[in-house]
PDB file of N, CA and C in Angstrom:
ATOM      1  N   UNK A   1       0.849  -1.175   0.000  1.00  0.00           N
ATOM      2  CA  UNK A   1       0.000   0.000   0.000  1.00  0.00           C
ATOM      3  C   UNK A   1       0.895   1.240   0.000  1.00  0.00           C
ATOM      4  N   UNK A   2       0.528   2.320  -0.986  1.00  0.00           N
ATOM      5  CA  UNK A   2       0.954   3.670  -1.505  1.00  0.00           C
ATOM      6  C   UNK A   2       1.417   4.455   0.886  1.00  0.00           C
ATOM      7  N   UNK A   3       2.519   4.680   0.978  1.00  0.00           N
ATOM      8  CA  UNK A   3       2.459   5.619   2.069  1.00  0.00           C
ATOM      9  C   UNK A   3       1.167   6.591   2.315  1.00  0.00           C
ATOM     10  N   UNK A   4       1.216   7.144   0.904  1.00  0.00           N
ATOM     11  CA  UNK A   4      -0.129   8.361   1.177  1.00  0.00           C
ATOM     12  C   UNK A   4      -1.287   7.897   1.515  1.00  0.00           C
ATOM     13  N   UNK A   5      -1.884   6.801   0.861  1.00  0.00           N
ATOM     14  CA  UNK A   5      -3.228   6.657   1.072  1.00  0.00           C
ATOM     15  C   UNK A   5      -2.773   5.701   2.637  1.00  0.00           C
ATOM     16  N   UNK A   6      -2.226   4.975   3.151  1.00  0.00           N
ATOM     17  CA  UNK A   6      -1.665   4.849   4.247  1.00  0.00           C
ATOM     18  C   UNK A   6      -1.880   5.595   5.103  1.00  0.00           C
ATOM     19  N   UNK A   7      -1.368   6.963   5.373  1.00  0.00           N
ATOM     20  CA  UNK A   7      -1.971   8.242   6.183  1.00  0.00           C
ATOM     21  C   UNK A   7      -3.082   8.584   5.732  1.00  0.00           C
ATOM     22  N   UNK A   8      -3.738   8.776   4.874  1.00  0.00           N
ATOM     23  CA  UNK A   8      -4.810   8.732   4.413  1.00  0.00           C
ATOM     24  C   UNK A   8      -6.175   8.299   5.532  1.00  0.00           C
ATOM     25  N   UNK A   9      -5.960   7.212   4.938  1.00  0.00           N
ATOM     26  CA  UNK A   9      -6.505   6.247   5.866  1.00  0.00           C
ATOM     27  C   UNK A   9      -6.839   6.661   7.307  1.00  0.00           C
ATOM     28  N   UNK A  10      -5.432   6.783   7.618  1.00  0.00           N
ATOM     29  CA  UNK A  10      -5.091   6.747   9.378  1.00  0.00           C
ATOM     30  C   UNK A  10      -5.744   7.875   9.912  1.00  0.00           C
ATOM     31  N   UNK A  11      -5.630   8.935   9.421  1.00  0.00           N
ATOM     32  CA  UNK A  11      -6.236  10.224   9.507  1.00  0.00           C
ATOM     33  C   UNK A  11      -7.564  10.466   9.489  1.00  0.00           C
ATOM     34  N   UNK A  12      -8.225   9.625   8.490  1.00  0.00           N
ATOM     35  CA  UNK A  12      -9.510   9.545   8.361  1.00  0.00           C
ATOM     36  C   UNK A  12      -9.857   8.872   9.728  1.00  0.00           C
ATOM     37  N   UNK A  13      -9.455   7.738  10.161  1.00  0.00           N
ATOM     38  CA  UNK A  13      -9.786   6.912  11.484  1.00  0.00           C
ATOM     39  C   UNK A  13      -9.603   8.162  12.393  1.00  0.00           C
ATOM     40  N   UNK A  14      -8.831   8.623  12.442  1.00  0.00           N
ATOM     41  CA  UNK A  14      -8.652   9.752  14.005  1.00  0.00           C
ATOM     42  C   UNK A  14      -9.468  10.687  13.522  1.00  0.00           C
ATOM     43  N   UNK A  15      -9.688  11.005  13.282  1.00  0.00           N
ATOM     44  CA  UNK A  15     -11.260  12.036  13.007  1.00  0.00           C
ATOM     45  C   UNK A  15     -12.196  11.732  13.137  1.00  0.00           C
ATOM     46  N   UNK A  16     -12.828  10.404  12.414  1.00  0.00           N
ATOM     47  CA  UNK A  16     -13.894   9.816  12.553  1.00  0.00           C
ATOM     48  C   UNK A  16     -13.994   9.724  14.404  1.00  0.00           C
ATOM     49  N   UNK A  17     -13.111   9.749  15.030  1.00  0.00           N
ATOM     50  CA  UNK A  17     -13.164   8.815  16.870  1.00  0.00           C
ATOM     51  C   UNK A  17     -13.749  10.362  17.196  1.00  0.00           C
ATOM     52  N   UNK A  18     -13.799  11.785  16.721  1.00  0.00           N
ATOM     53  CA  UNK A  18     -14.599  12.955  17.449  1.00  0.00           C
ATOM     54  C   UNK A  18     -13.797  13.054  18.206  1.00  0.00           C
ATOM     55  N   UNK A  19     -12.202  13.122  18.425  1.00  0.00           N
ATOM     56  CA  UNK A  19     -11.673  13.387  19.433  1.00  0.00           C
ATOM     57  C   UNK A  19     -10.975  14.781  19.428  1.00  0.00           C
ATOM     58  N   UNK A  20     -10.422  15.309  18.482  1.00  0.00           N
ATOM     59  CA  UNK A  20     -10.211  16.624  18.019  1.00  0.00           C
ATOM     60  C   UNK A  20     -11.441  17.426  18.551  1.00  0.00           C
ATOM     61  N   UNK A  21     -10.483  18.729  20.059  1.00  0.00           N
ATOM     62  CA  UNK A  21     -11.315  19.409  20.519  1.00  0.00           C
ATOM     63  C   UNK A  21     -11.310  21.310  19.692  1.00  0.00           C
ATOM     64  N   UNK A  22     -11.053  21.158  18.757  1.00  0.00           N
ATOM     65  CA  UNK A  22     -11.025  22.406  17.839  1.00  0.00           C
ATOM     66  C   UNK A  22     -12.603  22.961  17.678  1.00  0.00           C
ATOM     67  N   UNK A  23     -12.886  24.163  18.096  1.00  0.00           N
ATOM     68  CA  UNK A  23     -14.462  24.464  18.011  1.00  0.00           C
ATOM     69  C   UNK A  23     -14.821  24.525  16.619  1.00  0.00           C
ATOM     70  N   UNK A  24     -14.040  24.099  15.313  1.00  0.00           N
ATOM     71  CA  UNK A  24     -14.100  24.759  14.146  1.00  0.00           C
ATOM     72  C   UNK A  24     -14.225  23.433  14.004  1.00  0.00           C
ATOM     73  N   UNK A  25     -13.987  22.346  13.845  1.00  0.00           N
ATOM     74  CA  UNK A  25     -13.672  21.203  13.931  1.00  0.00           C
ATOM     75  C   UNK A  25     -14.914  20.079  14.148  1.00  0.00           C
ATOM     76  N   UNK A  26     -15.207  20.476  15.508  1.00  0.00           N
ATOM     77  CA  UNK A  26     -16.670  19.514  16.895  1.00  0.00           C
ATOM     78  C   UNK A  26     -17.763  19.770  15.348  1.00  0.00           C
ATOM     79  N   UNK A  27     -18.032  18.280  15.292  1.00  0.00           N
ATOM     80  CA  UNK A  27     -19.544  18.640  14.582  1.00  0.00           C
ATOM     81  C   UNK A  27     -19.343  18.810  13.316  1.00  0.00           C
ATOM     82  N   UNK A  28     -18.337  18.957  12.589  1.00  0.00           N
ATOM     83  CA  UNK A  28     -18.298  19.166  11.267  1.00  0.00           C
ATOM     84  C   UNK A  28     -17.756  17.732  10.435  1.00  0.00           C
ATOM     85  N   UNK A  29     -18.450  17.535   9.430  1.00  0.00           N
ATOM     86  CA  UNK A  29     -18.291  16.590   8.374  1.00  0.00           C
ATOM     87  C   UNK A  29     -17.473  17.275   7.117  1.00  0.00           C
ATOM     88  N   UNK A  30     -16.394  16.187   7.201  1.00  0.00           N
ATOM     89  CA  UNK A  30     -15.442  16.613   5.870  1.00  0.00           C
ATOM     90  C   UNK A  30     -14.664  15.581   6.074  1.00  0.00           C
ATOM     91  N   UNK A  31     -13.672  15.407   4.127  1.00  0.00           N
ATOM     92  CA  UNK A  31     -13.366  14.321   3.700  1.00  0.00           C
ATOM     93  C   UNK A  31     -11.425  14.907   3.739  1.00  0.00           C
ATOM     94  N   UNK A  32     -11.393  13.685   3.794  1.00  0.00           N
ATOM     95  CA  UNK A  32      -9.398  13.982   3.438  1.00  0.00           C
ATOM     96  C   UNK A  32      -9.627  13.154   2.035  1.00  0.00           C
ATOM     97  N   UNK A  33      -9.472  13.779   1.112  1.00  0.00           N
ATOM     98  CA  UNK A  33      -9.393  13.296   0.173  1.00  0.00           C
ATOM     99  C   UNK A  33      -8.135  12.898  -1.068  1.00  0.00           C
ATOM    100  N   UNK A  34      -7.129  12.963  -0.057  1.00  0.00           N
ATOM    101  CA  UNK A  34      -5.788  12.484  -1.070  1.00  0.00           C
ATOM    102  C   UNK A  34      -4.808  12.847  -0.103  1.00  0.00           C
ATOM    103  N   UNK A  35      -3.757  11.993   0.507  1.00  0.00           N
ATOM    104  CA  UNK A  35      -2.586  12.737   0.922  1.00  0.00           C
ATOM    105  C   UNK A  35      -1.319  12.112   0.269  1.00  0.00           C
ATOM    106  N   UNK A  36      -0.529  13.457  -0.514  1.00  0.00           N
ATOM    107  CA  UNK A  36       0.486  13.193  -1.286  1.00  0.00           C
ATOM    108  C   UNK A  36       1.982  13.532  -0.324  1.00  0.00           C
ATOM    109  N   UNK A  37       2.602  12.471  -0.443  1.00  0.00           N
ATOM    110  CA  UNK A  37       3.776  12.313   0.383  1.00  0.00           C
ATOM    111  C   UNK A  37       4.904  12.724  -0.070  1.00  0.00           C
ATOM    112  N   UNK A  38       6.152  13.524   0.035  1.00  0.00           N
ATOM    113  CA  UNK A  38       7.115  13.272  -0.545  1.00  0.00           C
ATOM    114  C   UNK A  38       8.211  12.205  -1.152  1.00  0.00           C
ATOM    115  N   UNK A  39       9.115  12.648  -1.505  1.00  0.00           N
ATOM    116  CA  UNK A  39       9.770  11.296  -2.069  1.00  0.00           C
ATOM    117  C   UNK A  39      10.328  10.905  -0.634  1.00  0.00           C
ATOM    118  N   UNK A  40      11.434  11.717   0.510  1.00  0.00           N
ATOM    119  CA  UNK A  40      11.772  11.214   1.483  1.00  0.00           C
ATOM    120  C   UNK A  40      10.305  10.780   2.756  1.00  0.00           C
ATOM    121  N   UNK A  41       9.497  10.942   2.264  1.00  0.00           N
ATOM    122  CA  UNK A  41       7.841  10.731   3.319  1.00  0.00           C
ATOM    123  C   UNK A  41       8.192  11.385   4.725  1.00  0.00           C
ATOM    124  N   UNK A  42       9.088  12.197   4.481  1.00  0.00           N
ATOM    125  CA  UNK A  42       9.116  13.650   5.619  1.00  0.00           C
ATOM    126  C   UNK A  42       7.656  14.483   5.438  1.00  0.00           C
ATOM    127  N   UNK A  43       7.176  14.758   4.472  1.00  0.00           N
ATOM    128  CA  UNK A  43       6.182  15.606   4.370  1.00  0.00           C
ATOM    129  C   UNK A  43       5.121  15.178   3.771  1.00  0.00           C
ATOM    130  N   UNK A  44       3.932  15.174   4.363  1.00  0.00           N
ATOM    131  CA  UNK A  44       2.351  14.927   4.009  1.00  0.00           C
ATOM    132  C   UNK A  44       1.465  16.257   3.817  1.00  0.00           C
ATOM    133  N   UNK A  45       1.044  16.056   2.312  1.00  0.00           N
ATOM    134  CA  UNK A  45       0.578  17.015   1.604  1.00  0.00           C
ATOM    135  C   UNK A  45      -0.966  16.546   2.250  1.00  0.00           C
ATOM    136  N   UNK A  46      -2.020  16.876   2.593  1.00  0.00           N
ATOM    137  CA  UNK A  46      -3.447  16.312   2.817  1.00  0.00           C
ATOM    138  C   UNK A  46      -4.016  17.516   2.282  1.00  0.00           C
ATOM    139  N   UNK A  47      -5.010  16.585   1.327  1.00  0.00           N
ATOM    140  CA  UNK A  47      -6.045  17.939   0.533  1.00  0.00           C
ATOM    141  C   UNK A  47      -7.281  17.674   1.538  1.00  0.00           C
ATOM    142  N   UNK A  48      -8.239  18.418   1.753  1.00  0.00           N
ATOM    143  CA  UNK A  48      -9.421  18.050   2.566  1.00  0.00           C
ATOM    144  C   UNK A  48     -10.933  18.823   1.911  1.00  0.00           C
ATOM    145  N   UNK A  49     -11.689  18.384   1.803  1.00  0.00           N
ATOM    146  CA  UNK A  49     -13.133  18.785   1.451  1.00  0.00           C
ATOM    147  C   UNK A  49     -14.198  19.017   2.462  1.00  0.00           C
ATOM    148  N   UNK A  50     -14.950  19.820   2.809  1.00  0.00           N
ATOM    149  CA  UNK A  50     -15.877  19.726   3.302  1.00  0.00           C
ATOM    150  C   UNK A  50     -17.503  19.087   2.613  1.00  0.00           C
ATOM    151  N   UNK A  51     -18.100  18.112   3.691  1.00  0.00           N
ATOM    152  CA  UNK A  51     -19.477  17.478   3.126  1.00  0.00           C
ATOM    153  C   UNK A  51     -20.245  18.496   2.908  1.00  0.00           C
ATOM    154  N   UNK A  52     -20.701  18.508   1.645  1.00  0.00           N
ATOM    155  CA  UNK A  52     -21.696  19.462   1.822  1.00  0.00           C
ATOM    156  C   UNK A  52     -21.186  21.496   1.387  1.00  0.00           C
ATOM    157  N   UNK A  53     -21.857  22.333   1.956  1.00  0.00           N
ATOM    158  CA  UNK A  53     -21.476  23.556   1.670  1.00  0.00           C
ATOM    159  C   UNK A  53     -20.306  23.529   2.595  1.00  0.00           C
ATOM    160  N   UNK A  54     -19.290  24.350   2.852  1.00  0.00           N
ATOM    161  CA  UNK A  54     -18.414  24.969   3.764  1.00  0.00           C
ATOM    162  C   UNK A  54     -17.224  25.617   2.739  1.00  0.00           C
ATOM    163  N   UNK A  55     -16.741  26.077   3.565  1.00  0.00           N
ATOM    164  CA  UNK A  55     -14.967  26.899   3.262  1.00  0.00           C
ATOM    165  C   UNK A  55     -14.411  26.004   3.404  1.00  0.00           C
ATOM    166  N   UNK A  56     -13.466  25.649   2.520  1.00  0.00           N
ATOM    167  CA  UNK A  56     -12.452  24.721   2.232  1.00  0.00           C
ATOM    168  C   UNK A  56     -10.849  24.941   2.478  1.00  0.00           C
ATOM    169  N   UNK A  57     -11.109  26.424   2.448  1.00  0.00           N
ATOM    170  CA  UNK A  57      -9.831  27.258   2.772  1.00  0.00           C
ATOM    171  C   UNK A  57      -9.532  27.329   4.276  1.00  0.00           C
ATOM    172  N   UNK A  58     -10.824  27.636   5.222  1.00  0.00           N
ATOM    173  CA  UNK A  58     -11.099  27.587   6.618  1.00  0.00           C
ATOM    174  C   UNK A  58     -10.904  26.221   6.872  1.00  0.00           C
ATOM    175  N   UNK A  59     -11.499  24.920   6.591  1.00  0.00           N
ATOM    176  CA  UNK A  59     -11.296  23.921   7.074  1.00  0.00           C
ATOM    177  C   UNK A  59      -9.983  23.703   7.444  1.00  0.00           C
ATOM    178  N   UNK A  60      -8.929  23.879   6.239  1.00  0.00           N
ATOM    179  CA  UNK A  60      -7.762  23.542   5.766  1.00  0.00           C
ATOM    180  C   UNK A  60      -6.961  24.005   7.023  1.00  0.00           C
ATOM    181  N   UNK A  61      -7.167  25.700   7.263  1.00  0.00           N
ATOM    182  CA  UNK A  61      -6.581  26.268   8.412  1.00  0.00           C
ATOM    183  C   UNK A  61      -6.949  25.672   9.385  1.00  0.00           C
ATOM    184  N   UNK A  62      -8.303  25.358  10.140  1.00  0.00           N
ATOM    185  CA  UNK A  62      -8.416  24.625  11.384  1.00  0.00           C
ATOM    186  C   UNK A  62      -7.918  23.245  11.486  1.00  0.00           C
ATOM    187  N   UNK A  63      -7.291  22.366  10.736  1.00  0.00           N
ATOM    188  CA  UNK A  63      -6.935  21.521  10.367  1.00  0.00           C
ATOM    189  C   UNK A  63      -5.107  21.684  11.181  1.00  0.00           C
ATOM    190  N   UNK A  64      -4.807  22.760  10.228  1.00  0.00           N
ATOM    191  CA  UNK A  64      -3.616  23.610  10.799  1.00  0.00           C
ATOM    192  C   UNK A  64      -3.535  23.589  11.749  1.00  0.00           C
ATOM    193  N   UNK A  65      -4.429  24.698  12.565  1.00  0.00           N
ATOM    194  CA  UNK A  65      -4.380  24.910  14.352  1.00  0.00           C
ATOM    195  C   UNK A  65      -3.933  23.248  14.612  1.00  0.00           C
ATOM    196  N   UNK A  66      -4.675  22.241  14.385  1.00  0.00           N
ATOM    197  CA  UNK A  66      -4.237  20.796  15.300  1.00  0.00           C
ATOM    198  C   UNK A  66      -3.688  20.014  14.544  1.00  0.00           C
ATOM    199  N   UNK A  67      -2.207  20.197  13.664  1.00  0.00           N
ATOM    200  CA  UNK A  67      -1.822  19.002  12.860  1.00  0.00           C
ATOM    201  C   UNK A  67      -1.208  18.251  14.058  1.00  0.00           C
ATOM    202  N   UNK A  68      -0.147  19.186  14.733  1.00  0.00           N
ATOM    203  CA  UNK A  68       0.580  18.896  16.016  1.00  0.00           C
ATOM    204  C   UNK A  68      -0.199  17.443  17.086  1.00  0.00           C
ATOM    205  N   UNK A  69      -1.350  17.709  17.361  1.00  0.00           N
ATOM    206  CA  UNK A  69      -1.946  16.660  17.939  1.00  0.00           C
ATOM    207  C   UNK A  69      -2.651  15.659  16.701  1.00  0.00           C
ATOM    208  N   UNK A  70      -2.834  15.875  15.623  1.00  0.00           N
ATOM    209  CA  UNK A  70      -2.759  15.125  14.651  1.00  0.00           C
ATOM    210  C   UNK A  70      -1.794  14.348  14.465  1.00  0.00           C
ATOM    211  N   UNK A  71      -0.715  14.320  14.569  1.00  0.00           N
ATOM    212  CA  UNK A  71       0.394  14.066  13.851  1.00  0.00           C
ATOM    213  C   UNK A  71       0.904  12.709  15.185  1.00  0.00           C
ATOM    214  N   UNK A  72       0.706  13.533  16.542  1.00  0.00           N
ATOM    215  CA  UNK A  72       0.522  12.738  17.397  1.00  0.00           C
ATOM    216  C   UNK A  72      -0.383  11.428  17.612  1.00  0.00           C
ATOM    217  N   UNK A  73      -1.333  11.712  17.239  1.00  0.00           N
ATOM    218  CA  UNK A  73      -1.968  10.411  16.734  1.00  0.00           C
ATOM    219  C   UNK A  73      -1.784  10.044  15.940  1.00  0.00           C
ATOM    220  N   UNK A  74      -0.963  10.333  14.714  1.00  0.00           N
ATOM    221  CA  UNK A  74      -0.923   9.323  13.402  1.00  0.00           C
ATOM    222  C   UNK A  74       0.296   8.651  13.997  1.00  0.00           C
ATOM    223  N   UNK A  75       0.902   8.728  15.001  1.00  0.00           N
ATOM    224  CA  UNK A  75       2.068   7.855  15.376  1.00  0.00           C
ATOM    225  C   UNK A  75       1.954   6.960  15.742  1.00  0.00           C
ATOM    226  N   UNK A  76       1.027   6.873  16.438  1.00  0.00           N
ATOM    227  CA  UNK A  76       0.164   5.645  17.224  1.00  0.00           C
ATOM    228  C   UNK A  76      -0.251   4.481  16.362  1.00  0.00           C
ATOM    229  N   UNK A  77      -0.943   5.579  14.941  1.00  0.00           N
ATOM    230  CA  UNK A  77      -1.769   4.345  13.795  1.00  0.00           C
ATOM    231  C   UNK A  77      -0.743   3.750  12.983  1.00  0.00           C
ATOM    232  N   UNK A  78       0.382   4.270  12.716  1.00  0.00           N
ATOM    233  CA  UNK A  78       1.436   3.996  11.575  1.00  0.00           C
ATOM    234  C   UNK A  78       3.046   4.068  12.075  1.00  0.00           C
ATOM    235  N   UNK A  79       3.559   3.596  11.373  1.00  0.00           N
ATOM    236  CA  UNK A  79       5.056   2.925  12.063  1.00  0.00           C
ATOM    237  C   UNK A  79       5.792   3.735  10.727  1.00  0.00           C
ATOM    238  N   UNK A  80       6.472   4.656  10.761  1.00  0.00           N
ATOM    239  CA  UNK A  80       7.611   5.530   9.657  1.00  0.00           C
ATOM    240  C   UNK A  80       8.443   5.368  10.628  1.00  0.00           C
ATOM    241  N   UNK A  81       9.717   5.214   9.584  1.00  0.00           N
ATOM    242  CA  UNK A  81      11.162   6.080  10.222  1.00  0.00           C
ATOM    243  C   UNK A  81      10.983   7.290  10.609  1.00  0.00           C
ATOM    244  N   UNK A  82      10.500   8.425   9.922  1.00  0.00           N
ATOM    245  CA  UNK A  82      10.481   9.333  10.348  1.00  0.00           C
ATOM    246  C   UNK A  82       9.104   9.688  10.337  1.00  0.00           C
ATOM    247  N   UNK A  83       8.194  10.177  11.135  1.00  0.00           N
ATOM    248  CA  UNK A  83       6.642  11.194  11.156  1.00  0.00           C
ATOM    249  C   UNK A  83       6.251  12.082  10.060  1.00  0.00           C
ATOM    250  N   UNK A  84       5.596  12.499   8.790  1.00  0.00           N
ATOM    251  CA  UNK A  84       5.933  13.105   8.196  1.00  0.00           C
ATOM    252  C   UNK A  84       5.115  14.157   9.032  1.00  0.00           C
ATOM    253  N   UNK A  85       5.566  15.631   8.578  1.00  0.00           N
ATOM    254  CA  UNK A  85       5.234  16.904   8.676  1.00  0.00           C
ATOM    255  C   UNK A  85       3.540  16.739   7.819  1.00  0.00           C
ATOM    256  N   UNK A  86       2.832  17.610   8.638  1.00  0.00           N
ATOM    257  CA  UNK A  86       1.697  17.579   7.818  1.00  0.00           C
ATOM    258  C   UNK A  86       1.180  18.729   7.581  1.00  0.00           C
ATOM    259  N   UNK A  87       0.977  19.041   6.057  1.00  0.00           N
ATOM    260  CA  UNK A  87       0.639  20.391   5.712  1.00  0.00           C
ATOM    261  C   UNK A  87      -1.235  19.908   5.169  1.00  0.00           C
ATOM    262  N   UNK A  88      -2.139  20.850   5.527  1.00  0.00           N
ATOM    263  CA  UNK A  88      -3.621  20.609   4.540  1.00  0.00           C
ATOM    264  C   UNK A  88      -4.257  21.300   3.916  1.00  0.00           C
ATOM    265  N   UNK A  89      -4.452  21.721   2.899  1.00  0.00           N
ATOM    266  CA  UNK A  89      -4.833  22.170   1.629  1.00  0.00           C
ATOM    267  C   UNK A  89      -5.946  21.905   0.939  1.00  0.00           C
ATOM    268  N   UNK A  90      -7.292  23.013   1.071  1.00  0.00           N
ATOM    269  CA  UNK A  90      -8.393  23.000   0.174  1.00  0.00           C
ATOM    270  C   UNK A  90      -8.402  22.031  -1.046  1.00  0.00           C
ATOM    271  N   UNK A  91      -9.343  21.366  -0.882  1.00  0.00           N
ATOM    272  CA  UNK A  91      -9.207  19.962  -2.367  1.00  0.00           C
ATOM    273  C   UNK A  91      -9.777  21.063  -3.008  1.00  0.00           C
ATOM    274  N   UNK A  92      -9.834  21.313  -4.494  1.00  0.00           N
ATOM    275  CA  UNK A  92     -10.349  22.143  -5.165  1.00  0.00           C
ATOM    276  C   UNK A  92     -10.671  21.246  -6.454  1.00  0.00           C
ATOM    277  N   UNK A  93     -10.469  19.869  -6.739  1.00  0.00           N
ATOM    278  CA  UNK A  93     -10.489  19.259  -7.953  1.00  0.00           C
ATOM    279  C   UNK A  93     -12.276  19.385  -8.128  1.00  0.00           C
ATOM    280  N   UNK A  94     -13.143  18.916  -7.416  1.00  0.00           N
ATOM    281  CA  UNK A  94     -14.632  19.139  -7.235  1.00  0.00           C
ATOM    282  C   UNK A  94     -14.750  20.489  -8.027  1.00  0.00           C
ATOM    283  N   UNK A  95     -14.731  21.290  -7.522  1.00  0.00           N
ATOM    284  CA  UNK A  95     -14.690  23.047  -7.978  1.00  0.00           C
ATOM    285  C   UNK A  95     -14.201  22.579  -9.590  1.00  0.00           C
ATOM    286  N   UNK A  96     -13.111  21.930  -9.454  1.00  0.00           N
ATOM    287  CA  UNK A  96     -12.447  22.171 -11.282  1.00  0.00           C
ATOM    288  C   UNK A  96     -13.781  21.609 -12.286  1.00  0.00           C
ATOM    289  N   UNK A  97     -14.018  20.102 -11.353  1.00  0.00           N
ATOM    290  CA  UNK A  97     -14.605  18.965 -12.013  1.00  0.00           C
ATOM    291  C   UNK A  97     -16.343  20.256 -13.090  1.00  0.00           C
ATOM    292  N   UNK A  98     -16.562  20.425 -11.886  1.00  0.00           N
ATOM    293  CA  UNK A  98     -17.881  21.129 -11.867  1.00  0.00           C
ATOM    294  C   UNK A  98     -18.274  22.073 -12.863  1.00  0.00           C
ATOM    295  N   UNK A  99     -17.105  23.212 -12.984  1.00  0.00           N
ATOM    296  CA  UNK A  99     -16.662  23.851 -13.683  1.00  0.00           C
ATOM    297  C   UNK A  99     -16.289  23.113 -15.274  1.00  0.00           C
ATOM    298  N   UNK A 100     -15.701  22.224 -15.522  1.00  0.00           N
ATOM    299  CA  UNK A 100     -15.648  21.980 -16.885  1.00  0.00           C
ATOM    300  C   UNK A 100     -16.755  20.631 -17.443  1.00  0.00           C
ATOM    301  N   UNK A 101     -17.590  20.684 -16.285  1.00  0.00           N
ATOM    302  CA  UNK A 101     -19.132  19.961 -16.901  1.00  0.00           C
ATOM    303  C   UNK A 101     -19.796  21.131 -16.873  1.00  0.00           C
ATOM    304  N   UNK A 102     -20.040  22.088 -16.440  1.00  0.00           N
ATOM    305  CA  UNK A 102     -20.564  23.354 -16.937  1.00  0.00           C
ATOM    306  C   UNK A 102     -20.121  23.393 -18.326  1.00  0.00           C
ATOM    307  N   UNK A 103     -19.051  23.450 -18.260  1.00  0.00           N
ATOM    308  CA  UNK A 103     -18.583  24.238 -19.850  1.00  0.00           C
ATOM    309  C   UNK A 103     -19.316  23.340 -20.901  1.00  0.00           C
ATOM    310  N   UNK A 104     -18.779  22.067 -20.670  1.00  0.00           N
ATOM    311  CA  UNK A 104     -18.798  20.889 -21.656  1.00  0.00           C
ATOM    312  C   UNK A 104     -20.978  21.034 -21.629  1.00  0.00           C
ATOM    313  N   UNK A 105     -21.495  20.995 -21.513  1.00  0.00           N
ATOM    314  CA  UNK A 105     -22.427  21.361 -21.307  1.00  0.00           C
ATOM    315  C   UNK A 105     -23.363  22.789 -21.561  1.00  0.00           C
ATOM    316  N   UNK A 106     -22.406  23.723 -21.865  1.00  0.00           N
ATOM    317  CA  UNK A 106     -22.964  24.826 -22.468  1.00  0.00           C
ATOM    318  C   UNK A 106     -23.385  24.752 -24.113  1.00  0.00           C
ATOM    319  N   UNK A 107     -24.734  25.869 -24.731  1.00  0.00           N
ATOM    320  CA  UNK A 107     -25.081  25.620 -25.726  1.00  0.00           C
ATOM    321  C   UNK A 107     -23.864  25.586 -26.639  1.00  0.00           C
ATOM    322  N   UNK A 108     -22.832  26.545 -26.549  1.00  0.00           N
ATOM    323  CA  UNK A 108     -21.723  26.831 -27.655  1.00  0.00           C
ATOM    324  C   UNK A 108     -20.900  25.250 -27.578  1.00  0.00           C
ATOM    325  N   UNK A 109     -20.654  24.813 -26.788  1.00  0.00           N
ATOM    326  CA  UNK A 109     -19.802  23.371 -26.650  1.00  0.00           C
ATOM    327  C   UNK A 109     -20.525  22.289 -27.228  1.00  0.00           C
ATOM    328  N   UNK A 110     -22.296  22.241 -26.965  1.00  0.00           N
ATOM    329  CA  UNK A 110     -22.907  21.141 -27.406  1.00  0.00           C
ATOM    330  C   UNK A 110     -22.959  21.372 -28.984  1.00  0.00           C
ATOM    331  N   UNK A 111     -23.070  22.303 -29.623  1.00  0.00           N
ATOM    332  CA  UNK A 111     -23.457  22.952 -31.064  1.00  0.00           C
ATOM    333  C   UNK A 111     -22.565  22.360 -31.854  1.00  0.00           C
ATOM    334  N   UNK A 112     -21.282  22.643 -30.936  1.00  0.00           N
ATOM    335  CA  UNK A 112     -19.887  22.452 -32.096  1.00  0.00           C
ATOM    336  C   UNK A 112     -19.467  20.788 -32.048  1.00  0.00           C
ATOM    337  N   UNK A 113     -20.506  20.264 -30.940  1.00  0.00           N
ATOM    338  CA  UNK A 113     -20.095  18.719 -30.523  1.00  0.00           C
ATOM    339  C   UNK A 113     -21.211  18.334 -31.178  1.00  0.00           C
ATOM    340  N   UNK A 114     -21.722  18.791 -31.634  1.00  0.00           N
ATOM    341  CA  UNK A 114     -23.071  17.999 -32.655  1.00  0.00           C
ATOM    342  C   UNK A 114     -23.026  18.074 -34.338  1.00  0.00           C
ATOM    343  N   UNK A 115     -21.792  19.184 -34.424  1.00  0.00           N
ATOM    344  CA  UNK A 115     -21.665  19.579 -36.166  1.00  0.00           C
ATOM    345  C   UNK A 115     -22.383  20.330 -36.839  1.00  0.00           C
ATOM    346  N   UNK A 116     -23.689  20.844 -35.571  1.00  0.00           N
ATOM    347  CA  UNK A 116     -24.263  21.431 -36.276  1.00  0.00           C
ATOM    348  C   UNK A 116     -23.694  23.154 -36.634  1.00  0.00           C
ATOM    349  N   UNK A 117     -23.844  23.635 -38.159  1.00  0.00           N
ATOM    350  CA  UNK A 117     -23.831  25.314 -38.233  1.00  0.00           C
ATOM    351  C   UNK A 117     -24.955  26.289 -38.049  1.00  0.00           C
ATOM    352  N   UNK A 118     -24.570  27.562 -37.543  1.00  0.00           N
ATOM    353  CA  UNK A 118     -25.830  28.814 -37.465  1.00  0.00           C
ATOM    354  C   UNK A 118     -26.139  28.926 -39.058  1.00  0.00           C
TER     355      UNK A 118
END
C-alpha cells in the first residue's frame, strides 16, 4: 500500500473517533481526500473537502491549528522512520470537475459537438 493513502486512511480513522477538541472542527463533516507524500515521506501534503457547503480554505486552516496533535496520533496508527510533517490544503479538484461539466455542457460546446452550423 501507496504511504499516502496509508496516512490517508489513518487520519480519516482519528477524526472519525470525534476526538479533536477544535471548536471549528466539533460537529463538522469533511473528507481527506488524497494525501500526497514526498519522495523522502518527511512531508504529508493532505487535501481536505468539506461534506456538503463549507470553506475549504477555513477547514484547511483549522486543520492547521491541530496538525501537532494530529500528527501525534498518526504515530500511534502507523510505524515511519520518520513522522511526516503535515501540511492541509483546500481539495479544489470538485470546484475544477464542476466547472468543466458546466462548460462541456454549455449551448456553444454542445453545437460544435453535434456539427451542427448557425
Amino acid at each position: 500500500m501507496r504511504a499516502g493513502e496509508l496516512v490517508r486512511r489513518a487520519l480519516a480513522d482519528i477524526v472519525a473517533r470525534g476526538t479533536i477538541r477544535d471548536p471549528e472542527l466539533i460537529e463538522r463533516s469533511f473528507s481527506i481526500t488524497e494525501v500526497r507524500m514526498s519522495p523522502d515521506l518527511r512531508h504529508a501534503t493532505c487535501f481536505v473537502a468539506p461534506l456538503g457547503q463549507g470553506d475549504a480554505a477555513a477547514l484547511a486552516a483549522a486543520l492547521t491549528r491541530v496538525r501537532a496533535y494530529l500528527r501525534g496520533q498518526l504515530s500511534r496508527e502507523v510505524t515511519f522512520k520518520f513522522m511526516p510533517d503535515l501540511t492541509f490544503e483546500p481539495d479544489t479538484s470538485y470546484d475544477k470537475a464542476s466547472e468543466i461539466d458546466r462548460l462541456l455542457h454549455s449551448p456553444e460546446v454542445v453545437r460544435d459537438l453535434s456539427g451542427e452550423e448557425d
